[in-house]
Protein backbone atom coordinates (compact mmCIF):
# COMPACT_ATOMS: atom_id res chain seq x y z
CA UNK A 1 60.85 72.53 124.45
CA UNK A 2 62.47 70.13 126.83
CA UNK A 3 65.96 68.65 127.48
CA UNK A 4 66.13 65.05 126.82
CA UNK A 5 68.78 62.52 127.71
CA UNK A 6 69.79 60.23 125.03
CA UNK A 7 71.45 57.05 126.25
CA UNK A 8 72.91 53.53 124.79
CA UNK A 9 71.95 50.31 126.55
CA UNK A 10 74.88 48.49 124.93
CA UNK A 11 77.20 50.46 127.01
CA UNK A 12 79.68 51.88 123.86
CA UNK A 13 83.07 51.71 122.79
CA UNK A 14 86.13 53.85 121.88
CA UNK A 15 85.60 56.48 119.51
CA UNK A 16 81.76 56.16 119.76
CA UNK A 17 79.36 58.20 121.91
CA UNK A 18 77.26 56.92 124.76
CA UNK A 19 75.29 59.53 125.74
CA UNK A 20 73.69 63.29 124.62
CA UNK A 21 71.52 65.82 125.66
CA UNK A 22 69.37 67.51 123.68
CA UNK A 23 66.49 70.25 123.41
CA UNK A 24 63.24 68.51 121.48
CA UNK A 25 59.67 69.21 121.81
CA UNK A 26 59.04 65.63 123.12
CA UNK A 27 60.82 62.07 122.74
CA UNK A 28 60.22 61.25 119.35
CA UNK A 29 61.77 64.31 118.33
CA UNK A 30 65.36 63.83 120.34
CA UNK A 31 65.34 60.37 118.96
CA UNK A 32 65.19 61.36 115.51
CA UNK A 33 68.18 64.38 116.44
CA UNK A 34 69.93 61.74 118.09
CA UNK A 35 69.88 58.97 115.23
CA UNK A 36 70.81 61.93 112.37
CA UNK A 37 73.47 61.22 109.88
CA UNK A 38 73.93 61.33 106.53
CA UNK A 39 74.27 58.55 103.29
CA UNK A 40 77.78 58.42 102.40
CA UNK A 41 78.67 57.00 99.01
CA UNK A 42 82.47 55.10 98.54
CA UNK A 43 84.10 52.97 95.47
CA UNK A 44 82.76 50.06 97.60
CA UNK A 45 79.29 50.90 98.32
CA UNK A 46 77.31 53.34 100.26
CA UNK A 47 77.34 53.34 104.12
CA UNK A 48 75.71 55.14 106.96
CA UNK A 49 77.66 58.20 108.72
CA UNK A 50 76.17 58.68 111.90
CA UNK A 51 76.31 62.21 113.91
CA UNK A 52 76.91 60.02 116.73
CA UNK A 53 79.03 57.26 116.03
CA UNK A 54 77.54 54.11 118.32
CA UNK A 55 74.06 55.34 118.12
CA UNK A 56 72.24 52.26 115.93
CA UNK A 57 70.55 54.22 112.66
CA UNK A 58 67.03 52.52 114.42
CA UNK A 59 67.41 53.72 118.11
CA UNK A 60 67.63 50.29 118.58
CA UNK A 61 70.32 50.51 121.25
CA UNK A 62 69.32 54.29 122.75
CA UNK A 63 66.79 54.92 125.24
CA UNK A 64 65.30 58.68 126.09
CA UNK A 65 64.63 60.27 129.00
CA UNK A 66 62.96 63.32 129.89
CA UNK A 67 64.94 66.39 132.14
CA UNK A 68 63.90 68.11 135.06
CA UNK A 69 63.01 71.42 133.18
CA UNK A 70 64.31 72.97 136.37
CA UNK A 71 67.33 72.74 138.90
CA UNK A 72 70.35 74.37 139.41
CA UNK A 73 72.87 75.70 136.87
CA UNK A 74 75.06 73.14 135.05
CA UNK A 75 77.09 72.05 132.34
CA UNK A 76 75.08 69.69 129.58
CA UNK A 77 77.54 67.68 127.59
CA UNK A 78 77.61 64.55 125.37
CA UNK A 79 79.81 61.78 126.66
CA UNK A 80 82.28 60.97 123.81
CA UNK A 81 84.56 57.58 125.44
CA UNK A 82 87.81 58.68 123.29
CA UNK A 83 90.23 55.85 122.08
């Protein structure tokens, strides 16, 4: 397993995320954790309810990038931009 960055090229908004880390086997994989959600169903219709509000269902706004596997200690953290 690697850590991946997870990125949006349409640089976000409040309330939405524009950026995660996560652990994948390769970048396929941390796409697919990064565009989760689930099918929500209202009086109106059904809708998309993304785990990361701002990433695009597609990944058509994301772009991945693979980690150093090594380096010093840190902190790994999504970047939430809060309204």
């Amino acid at each position: 397993m690697a850590l991946f960055l997870v990125s949006r090229t349409d640089g976000g908004g409040y309330d939405e995320y524009d950026a995660i880390v996560v652990r994948a086997g390769d970048e396929a994989t941390a796409l697919k954790i990064a565009t989760n959600g689930k099918q929500r169903e209202k009086l109106d219709g059904s809708f998309w309810d993304p785990d990361f509000p701002g990433f695009e269902r597609d990944g058509s706004n994301l772009t991945v990038e693979k980690l150093a596997s090594r380096g010093p200690q840190d902190v790994l953290i999504t970047s939430y931009n809060a309204g």
